[in-house]
Protein backbone atom coordinates (compact mmCIF):
# COMPACT_ATOMS: atom_id res chain seq x y z
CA UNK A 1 23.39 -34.60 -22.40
CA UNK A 2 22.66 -31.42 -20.98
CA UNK A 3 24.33 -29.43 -18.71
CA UNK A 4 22.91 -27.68 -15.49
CA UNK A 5 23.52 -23.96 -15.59
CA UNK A 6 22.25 -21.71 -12.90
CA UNK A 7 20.41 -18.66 -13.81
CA UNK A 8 22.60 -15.44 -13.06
CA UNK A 9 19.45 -13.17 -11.83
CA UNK A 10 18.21 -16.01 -9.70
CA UNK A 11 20.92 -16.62 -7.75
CA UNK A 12 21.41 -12.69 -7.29
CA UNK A 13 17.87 -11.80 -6.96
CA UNK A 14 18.83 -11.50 -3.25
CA UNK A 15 22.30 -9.96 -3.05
CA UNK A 16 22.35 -7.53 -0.54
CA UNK A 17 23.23 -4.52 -2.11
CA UNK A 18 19.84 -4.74 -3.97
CA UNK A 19 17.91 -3.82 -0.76
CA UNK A 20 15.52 -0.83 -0.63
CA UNK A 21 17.19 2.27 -0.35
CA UNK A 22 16.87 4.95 2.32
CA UNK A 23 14.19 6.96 -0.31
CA UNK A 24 12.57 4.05 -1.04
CA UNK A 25 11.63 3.32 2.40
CA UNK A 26 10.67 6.51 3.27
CA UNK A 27 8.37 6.37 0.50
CA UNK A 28 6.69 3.35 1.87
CA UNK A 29 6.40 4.98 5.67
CA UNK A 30 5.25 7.85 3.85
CA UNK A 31 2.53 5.47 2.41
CA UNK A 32 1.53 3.33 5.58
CA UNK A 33 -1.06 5.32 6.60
CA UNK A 34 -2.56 4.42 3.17
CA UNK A 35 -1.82 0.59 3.09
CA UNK A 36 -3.06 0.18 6.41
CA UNK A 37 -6.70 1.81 5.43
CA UNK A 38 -6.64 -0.62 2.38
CA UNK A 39 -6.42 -3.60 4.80
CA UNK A 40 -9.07 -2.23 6.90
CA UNK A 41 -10.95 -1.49 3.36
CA UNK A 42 -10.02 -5.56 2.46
CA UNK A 43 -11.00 -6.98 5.93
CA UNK A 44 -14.37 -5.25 5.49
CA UNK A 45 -15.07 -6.61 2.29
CA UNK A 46 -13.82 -10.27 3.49
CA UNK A 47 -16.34 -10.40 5.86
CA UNK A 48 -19.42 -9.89 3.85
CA UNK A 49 -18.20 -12.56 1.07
CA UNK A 50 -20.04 -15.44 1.93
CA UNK A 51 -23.15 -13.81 3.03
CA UNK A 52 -25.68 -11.16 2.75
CA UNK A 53 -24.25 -7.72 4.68
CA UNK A 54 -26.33 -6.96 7.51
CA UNK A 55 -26.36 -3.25 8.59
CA UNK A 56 -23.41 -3.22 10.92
CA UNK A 57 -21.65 -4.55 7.39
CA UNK A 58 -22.88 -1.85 5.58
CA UNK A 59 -21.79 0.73 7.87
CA UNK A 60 -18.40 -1.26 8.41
CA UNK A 61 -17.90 -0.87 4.81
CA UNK A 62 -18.80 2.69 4.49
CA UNK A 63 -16.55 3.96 7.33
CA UNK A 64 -13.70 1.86 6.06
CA UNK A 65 -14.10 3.09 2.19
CA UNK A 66 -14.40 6.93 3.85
CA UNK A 67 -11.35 5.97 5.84
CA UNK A 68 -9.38 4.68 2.66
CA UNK A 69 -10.11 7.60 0.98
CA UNK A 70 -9.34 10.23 3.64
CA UNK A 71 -5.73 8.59 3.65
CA UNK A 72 -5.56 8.70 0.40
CA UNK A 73 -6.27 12.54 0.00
CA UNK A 74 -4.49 13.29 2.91
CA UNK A 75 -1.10 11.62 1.64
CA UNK A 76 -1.48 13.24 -2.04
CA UNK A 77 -1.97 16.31 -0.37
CA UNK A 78 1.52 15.98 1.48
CA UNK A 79 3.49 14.78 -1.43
CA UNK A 80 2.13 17.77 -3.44
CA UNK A 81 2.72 20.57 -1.16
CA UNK A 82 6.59 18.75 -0.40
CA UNK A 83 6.71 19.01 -4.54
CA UNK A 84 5.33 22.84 -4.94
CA UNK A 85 7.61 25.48 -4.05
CA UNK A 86 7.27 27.35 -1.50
CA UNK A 87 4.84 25.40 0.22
CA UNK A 88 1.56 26.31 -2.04
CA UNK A 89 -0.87 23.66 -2.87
């Protein structure tokens, strides 16, 4: 016979004291402006899955990979001149 023994990490995989920390959610706001051009990025893409892209696709596409990468540069820019001293970049 065997015995039924829980599983120590998966009963405390949600304790609350392993919540995000005060960093680590500032990291992700820090980040949303980057996640949130992704999903635009994603939704574009969706669209033109199951058929040809017309133009208005192509452009969608365009303005959502130029807005992806925008927040992208943008947010390494910030975390780099928070990490230089004195400000330089």
């Amino acid at each position: 016979m065997n015995n039924i023994v829980t599983v120590q990490e998966a009963v405390t995989a949600f304790a609350p004291w392993l919540e995000p920390t005060a960093a680590e959610l500032d990291a992700i706001e820090a980040e949303m402006p980057v996640i949130l051009a992704d999903v635009d990025l994603l939704d574009a893409h969706i669209v033109t899955l199951d058929r040809t892209p017309t133009e208005l696709d192509v452009r969608r596409l365009r303005r959502a990979r130029r807005r992806a990468l925008a927040a992208r540069v943008a947010h390494i820019n910030h975390t780099v001149s928070e990490t230089l001293p004195g400000g330089a970049a």
